[in-house]
C-alpha atoms as a PDB file:
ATOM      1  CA  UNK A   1       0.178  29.391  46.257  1.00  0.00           C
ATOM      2  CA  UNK A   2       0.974  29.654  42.739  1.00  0.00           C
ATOM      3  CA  UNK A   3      -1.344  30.795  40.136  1.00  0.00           C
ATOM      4  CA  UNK A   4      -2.519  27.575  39.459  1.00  0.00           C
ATOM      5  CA  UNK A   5      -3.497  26.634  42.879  1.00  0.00           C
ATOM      6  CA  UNK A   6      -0.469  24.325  44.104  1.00  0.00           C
ATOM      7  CA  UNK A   7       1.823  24.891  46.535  1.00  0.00           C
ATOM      8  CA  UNK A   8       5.553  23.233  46.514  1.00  0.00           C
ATOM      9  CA  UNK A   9       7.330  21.861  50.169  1.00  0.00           C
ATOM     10  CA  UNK A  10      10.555  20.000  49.679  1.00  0.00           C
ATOM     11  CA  UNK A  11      12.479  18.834  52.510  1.00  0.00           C
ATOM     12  CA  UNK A  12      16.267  19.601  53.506  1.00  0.00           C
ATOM     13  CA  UNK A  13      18.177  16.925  55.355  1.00  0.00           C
ATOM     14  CA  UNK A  14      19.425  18.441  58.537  1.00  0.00           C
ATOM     15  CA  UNK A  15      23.053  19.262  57.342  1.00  0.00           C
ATOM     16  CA  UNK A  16      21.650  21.943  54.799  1.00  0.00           C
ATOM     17  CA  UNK A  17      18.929  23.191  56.483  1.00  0.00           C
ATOM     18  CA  UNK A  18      21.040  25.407  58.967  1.00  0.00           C
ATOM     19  CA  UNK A  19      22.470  27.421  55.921  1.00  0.00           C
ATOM     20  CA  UNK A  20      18.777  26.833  54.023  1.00  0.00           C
ATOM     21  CA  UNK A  21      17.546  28.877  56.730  1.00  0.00           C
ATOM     22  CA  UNK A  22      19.676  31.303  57.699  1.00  0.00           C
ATOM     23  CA  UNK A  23      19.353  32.293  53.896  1.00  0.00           C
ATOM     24  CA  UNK A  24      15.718  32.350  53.749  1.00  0.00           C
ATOM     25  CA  UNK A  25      15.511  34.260  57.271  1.00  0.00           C
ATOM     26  CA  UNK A  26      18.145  37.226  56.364  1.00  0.00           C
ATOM     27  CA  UNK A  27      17.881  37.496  52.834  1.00  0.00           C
ATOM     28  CA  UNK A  28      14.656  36.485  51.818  1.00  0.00           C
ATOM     29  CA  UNK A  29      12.494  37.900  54.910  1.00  0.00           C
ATOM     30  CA  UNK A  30      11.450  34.416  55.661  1.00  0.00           C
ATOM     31  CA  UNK A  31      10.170  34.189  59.347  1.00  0.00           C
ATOM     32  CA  UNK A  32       9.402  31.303  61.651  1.00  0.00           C
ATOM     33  CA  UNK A  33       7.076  30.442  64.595  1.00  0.00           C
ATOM     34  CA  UNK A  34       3.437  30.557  62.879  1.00  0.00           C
ATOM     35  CA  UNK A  35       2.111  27.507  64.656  1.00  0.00           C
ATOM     36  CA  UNK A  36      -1.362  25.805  64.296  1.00  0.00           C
ATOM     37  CA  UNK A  37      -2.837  23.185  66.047  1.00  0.00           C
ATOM     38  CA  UNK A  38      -4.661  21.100  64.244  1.00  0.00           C
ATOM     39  CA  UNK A  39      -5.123  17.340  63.437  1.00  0.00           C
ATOM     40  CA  UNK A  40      -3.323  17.947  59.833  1.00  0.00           C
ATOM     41  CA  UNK A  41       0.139  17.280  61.641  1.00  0.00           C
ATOM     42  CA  UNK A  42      -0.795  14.162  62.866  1.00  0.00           C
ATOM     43  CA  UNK A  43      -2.536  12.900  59.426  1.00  0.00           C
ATOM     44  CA  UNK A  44       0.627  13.992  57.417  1.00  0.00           C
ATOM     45  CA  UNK A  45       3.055  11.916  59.354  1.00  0.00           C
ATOM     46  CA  UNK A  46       1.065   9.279  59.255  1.00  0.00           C
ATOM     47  CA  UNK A  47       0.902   9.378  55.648  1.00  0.00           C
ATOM     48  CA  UNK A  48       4.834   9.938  55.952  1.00  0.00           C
ATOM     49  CA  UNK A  49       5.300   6.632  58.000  1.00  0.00           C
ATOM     50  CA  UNK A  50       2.790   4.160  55.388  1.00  0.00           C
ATOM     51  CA  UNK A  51       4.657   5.577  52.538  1.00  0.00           C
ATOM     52  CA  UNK A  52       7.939   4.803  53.974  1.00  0.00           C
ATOM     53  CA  UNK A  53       6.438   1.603  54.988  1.00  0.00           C
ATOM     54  CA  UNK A  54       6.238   0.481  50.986  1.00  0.00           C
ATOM     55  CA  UNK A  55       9.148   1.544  49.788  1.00  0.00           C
ATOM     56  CA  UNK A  56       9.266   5.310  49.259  1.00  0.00           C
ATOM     57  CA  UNK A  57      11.482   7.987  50.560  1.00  0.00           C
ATOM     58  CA  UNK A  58       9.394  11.055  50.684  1.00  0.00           C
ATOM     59  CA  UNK A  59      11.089  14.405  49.600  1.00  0.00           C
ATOM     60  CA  UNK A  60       8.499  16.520  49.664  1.00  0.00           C
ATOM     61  CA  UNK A  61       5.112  17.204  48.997  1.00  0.00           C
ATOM     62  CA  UNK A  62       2.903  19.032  46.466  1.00  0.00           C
ATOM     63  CA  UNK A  63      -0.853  20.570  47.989  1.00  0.00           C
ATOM     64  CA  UNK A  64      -3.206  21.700  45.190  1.00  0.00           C
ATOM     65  CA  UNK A  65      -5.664  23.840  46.511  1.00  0.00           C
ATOM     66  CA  UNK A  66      -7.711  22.708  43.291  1.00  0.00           C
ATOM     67  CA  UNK A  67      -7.901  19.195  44.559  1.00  0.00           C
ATOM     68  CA  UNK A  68      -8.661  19.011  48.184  1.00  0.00           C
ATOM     69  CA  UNK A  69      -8.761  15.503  48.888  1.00  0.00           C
ATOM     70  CA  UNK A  70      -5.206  14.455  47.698  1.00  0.00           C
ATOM     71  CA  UNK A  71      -1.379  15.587  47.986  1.00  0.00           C
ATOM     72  CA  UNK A  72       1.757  14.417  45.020  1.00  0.00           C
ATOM     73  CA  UNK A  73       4.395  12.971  47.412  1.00  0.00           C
ATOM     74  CA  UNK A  74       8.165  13.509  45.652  1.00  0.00           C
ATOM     75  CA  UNK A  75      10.415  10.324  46.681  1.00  0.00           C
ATOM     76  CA  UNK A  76      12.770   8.189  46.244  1.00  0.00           C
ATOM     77  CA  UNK A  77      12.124   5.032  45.866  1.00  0.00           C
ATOM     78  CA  UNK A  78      14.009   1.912  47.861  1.00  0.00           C
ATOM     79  CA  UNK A  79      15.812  -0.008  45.256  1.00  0.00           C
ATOM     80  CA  UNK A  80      14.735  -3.457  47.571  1.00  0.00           C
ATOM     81  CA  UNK A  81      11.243  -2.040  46.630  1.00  0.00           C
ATOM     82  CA  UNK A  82       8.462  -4.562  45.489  1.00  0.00           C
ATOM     83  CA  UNK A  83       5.896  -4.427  43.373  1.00  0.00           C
ATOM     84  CA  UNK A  84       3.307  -5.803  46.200  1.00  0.00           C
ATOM     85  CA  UNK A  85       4.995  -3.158  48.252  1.00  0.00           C
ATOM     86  CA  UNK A  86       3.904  -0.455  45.226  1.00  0.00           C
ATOM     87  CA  UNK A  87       1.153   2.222  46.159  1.00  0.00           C
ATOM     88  CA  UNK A  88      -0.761   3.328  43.161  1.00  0.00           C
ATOM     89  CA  UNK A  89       0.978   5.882  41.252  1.00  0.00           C
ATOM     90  CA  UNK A  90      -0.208   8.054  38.605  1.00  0.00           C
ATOM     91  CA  UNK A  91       1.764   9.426  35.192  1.00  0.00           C
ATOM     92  CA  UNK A  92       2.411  13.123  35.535  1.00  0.00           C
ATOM     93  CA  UNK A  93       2.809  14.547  31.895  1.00  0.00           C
ATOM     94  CA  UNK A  94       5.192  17.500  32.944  1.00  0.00           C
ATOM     95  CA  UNK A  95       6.870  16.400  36.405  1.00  0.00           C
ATOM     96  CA  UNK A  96       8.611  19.734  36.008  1.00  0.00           C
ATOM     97  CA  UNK A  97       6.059  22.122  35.783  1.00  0.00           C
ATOM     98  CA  UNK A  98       3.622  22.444  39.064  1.00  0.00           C
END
């Protein structure tokens, strides 16, 4: 987490992630294979799948421990997208800053 609580996961399409990882594994003393079972999994790709459903292309996700009950997706957005097909979205003042 970052000193204000939130916590950043992009994703990497599978052509990058090989090198993405082999990076993070031998250079930045990233390991792999902390599992947990838990019903989270099962939540967050159902969240994946509605998103997708209306339009979005999720790219990653932003967890603030701050605010337990809700996750930012990042996305692209389907340019056949609707506005019926819109979920609400909110203004962030500083999408650069977490």
């Amino acid at each position: 987490m970052t000193e204000n609580g939130k916590f950043l996961m992009l994703h990497i399409d599978n052509k990058n992630s090989e090198e993405v990882l082999k990076d993070a594994i031998k250079n930045q003393g990233i390991e792999r294979g902390l599992m947990v079972s838990n019903k989270v999994s099962k939540e967050l790709l159902s969240e994946f799948e509605k998103v997708m459903k209306n339009g979005y292309f999720p790219v990653g996700f932003i967890i603030d421990q701050n605010d337990k009950a809700n996750f930012e997706f990042l996305f692209h957005r389907h340019p056949k997208q609707t506005e019926s097909m819109k979920m609400e979205e909110y203004l962030i003042n500083n999408p650069y800053k977490l």
